[in-house]
N, C-alpha and C. Protein backbone atom coordinates (compact mmCIF):
# COMPACT_ATOMS: atom_id res chain seq x y z
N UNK A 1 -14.58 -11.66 -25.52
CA UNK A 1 -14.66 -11.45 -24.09
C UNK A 1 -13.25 -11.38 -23.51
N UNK A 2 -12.93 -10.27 -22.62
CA UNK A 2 -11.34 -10.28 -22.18
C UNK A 2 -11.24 -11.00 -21.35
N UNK A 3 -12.01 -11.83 -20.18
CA UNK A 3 -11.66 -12.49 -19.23
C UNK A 3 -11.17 -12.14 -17.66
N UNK A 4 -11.81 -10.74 -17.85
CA UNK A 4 -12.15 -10.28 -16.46
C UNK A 4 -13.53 -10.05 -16.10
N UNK A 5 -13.78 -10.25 -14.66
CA UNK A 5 -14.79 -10.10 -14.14
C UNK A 5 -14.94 -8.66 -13.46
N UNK A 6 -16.50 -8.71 -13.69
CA UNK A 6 -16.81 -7.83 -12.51
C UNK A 6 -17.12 -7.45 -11.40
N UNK A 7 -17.02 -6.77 -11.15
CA UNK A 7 -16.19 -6.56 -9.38
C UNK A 7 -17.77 -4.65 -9.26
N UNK A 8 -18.56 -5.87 -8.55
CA UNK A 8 -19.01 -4.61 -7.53
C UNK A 8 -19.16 -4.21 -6.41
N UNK A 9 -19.33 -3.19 -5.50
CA UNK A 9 -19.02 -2.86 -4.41
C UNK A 9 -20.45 -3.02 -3.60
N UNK A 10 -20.91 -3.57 -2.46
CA UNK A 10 -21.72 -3.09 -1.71
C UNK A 10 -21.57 -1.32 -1.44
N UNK A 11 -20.45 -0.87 -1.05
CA UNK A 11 -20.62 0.65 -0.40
C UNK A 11 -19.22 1.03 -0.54
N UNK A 12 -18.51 2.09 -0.01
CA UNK A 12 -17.56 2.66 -0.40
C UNK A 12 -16.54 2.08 0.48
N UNK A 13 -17.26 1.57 1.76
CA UNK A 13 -15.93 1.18 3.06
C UNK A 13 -15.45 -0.30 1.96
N UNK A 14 -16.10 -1.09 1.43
CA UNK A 14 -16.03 -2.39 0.92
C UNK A 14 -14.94 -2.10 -0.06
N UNK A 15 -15.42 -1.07 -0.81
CA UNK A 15 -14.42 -0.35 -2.19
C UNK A 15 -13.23 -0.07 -1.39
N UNK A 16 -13.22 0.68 -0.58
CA UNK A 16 -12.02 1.03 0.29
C UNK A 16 -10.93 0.43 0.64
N UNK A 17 -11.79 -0.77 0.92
CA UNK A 17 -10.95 -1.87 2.06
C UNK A 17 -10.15 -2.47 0.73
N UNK A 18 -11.08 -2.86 -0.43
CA UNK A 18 -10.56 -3.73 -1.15
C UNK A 18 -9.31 -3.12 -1.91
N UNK A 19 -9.41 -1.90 -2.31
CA UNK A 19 -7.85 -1.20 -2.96
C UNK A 19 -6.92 -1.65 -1.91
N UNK A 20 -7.17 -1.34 -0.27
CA UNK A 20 -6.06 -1.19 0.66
C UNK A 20 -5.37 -2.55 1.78
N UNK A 21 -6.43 -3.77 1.02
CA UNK A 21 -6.69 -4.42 1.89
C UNK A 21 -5.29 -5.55 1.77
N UNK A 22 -4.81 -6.38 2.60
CA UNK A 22 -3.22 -7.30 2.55
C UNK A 22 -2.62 -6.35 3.66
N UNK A 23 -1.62 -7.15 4.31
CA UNK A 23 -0.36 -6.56 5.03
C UNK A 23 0.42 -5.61 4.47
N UNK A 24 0.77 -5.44 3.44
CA UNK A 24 1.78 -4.21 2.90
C UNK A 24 1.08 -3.23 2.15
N UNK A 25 -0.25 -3.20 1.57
CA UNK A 25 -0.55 -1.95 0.43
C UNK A 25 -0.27 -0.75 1.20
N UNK A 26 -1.19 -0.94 2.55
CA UNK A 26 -1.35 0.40 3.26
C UNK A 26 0.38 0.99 3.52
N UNK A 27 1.54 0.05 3.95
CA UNK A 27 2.82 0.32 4.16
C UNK A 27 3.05 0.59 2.97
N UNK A 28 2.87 0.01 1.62
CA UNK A 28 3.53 0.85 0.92
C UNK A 28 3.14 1.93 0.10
N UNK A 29 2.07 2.39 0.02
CA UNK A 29 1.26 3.54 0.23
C UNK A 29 1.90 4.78 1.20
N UNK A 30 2.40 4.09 1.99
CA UNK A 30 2.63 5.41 3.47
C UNK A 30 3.92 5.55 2.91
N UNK A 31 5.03 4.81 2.27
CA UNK A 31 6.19 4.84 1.71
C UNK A 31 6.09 5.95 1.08
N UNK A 32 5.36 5.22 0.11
CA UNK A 32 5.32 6.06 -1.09
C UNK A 32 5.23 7.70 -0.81
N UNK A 33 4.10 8.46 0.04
CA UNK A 33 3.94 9.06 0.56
C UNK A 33 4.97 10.68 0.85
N UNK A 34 6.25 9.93 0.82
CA UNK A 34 7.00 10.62 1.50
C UNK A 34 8.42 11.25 0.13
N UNK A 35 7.60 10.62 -1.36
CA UNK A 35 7.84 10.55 -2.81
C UNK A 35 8.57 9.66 -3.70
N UNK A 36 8.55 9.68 -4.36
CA UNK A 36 8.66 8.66 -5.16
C UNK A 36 10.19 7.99 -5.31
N UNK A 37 9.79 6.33 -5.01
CA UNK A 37 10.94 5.18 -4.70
C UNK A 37 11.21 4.38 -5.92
N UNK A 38 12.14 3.81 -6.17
CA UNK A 38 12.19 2.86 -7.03
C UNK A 38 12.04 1.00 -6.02
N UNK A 39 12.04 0.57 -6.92
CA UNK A 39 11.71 -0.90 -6.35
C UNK A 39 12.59 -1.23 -5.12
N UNK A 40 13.74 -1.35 -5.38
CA UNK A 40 14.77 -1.46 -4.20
C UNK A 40 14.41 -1.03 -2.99
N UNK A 41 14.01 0.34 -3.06
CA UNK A 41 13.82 1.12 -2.16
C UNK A 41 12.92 0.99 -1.28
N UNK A 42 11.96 0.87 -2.44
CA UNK A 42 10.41 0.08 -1.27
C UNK A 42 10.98 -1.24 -0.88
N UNK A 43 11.43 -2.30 -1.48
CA UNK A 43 12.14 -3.62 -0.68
C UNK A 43 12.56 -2.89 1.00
N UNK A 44 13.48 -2.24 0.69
CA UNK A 44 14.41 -2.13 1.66
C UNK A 44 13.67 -1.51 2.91
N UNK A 45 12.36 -0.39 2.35
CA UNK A 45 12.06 0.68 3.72
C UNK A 45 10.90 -0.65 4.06
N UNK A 46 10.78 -1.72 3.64
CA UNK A 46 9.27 -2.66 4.08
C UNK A 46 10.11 -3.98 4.76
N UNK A 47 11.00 -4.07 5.84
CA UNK A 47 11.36 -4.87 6.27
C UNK A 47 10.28 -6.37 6.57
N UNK A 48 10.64 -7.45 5.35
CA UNK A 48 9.84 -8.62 5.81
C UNK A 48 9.24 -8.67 4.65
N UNK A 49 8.36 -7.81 3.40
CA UNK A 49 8.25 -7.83 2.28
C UNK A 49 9.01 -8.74 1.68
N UNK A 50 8.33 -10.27 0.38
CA UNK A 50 9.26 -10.62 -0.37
C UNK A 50 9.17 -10.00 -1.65
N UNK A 51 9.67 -10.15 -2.52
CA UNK A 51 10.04 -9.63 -3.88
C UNK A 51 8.67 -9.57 -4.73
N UNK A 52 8.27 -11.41 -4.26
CA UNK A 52 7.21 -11.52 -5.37
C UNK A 52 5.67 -10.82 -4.70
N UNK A 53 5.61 -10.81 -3.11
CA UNK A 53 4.31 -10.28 -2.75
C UNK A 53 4.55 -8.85 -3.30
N UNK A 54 5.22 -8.45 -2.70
CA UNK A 54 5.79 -6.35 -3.57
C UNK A 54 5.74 -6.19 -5.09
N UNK A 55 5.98 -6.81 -5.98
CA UNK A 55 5.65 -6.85 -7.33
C UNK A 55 3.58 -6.93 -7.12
N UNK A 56 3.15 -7.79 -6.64
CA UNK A 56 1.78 -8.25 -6.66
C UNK A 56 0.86 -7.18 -6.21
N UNK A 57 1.69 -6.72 -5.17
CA UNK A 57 0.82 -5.69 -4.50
C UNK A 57 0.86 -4.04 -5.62
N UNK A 58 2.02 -4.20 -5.69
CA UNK A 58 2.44 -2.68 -6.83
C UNK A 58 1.39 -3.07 -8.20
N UNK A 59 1.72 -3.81 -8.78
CA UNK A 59 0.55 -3.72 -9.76
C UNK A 59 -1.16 -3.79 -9.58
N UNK A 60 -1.43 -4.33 -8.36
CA UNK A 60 -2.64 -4.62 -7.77
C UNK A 60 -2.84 -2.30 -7.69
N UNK A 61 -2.38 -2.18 -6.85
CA UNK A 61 -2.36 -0.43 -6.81
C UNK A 61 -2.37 0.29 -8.15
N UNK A 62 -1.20 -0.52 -8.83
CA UNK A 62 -1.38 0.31 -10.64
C UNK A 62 -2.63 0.48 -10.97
N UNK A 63 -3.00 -1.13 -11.32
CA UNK A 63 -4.45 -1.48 -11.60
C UNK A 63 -5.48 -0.27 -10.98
N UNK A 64 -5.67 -0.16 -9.81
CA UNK A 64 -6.47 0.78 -8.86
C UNK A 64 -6.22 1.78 -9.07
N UNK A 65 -5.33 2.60 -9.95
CA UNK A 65 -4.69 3.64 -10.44
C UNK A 65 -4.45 4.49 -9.18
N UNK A 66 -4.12 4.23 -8.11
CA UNK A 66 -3.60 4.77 -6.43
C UNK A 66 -2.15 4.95 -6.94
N UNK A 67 -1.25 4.39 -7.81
CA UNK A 67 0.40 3.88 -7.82
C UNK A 67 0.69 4.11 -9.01
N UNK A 68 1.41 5.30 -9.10
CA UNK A 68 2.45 5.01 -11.27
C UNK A 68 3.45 4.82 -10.84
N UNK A 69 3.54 3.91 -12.08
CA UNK A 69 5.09 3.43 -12.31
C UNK A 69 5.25 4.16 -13.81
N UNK A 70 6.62 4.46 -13.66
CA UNK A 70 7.27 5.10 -14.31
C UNK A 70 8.67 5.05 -15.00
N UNK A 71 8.78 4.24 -16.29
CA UNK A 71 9.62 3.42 -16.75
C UNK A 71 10.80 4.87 -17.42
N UNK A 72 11.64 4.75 -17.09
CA UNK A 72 12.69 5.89 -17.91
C UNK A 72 13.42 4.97 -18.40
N UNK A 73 13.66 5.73 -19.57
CA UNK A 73 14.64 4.90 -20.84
C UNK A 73 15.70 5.61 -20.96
N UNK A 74 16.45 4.44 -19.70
CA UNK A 74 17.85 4.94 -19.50
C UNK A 74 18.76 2.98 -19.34
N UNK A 75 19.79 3.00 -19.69
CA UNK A 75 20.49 1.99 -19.17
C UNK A 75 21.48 2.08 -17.75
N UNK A 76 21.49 1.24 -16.81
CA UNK A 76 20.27 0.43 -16.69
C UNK A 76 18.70 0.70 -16.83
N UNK A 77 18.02 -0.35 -16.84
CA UNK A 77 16.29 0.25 -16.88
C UNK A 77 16.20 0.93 -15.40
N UNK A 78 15.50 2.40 -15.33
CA UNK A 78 14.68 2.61 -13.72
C UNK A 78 13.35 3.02 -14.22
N UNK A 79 12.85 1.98 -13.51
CA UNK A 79 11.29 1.84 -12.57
C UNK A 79 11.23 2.86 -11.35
N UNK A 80 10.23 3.69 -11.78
CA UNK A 80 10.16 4.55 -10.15
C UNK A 80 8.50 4.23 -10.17
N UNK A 81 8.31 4.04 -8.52
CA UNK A 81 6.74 3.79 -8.71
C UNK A 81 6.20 5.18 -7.09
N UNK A 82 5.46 6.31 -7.58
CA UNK A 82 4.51 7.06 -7.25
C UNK A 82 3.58 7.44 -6.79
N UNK A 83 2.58 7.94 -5.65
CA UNK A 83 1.45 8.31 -5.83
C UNK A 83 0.88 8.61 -6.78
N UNK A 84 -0.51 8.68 -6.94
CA UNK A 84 -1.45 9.22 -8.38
C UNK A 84 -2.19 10.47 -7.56
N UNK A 85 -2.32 10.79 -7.69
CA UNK A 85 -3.23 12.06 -7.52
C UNK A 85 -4.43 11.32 -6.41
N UNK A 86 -4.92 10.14 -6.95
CA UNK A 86 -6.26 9.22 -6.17
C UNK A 86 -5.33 8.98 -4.75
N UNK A 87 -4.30 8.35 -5.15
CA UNK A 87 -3.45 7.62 -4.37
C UNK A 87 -3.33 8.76 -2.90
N UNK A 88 -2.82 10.05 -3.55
CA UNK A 88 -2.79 11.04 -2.43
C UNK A 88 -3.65 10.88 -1.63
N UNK A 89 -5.22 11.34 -2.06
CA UNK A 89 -6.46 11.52 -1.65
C UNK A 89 -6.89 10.30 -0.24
N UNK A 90 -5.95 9.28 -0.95
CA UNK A 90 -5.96 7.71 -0.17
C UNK A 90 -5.29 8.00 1.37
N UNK A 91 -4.20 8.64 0.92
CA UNK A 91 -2.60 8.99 2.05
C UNK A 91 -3.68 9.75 3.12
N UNK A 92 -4.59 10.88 2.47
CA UNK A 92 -5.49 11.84 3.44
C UNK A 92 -6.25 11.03 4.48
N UNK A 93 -7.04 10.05 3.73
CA UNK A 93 -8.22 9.14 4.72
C UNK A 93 -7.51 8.01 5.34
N UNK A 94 -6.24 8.05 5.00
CA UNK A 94 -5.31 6.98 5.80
C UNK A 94 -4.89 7.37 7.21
N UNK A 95 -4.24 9.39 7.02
CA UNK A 95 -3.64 9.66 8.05
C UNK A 95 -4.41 9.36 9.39
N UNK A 96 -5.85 9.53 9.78
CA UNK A 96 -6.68 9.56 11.05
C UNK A 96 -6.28 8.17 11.42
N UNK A 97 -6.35 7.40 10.56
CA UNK A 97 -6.21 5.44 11.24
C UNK A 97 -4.73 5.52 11.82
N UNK A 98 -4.02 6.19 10.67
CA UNK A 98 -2.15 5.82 11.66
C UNK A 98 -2.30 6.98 12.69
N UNK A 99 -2.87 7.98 12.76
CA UNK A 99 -2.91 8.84 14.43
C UNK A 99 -3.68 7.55 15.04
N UNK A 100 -4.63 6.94 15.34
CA UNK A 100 -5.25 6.25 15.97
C UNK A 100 -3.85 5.08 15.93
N UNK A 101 -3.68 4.71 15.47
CA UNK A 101 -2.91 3.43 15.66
C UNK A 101 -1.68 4.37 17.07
N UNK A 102 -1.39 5.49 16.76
CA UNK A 102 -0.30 5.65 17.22
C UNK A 102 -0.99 6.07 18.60
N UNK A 103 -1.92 6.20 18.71
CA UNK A 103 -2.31 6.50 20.20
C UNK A 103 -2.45 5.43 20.91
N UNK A 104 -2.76 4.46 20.83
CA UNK A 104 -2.95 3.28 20.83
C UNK A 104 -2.07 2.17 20.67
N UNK A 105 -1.29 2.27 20.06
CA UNK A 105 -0.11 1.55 19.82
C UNK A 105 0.50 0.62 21.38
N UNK A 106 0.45 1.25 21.77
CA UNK A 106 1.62 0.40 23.07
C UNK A 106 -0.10 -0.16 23.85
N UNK A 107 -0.95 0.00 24.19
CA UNK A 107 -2.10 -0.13 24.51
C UNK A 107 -2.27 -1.82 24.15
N UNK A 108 -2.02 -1.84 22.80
CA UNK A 108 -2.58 -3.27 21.79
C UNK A 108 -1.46 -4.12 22.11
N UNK A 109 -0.01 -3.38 22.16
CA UNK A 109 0.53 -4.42 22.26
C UNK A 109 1.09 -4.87 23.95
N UNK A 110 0.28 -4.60 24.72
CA UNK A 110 0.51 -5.06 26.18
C UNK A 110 -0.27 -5.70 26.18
N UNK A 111 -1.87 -5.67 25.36
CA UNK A 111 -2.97 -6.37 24.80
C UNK A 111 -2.46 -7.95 24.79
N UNK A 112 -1.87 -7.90 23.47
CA UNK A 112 -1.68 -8.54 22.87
C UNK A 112 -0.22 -10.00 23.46
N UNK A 113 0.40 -8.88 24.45
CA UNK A 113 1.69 -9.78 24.28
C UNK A 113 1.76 -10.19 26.07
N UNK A 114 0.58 -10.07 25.99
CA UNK A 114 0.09 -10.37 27.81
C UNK A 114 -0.76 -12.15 27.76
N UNK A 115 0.44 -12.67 28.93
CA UNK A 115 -0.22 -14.72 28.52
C UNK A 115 -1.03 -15.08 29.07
N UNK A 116 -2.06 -15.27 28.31
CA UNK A 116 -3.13 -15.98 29.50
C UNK A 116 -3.22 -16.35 30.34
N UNK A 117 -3.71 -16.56 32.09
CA UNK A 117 -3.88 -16.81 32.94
C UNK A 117 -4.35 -18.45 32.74
């Protein structure tokens, strides 16, 4: 027995959520997006990201096959990590939520940053 479980979905939004779901996948997904970064890089464009959640989350995406990483055998070692082809498909059903966020955007946060009476 390998010592993984199985993992089933009620429906596809559940499947959905669960590849994309944490504070950074979807950010680094949208990174990614724009082609392929090495580790640093995603550190640097995810202001507030630590080292070890960004490692967790990148293999969590490998796993989901959304993310390749891509080891070249060069000295130093580079790691570049990718969209997958799925991953794209992901970037597509992503774009409508970040137009919505962006319409909305200043809306939530007058929402939000307004003190109770």
């Amino acid at each position: 027995m390998s010592g993984r479980r199985c993992q089933t979905f009620v429906g596809g939004l559940d499947a959905a959520i669960d590849v994309v779901g944490g504070k950074w996948k979807v950010l680094i997904l949208w990174t990614l997006s724009s082609g392929p970064k090495r580790f640093g890089e995603l550190k640097r464009s995810l202001d507030g990201v630590s080292e070890k959640m960004l490692i967790q989350h990148l293999r969590e995406l490998e796993r989901d096959e959304v993310v390749n990483r891509e080891v070249h055998n060069v000295v130093p070692p580079k790691v570049e990590y990718s969209l997958t082809a799925i991953g794209t498909t992901l970037i597509d059903a992503l774009r409508p939520l970040g137009d919505w966020g962006c319409e909305h955007k200043t809306r939530l946060e007058d929402i939000r940053n307004t003190i109770p009476a």
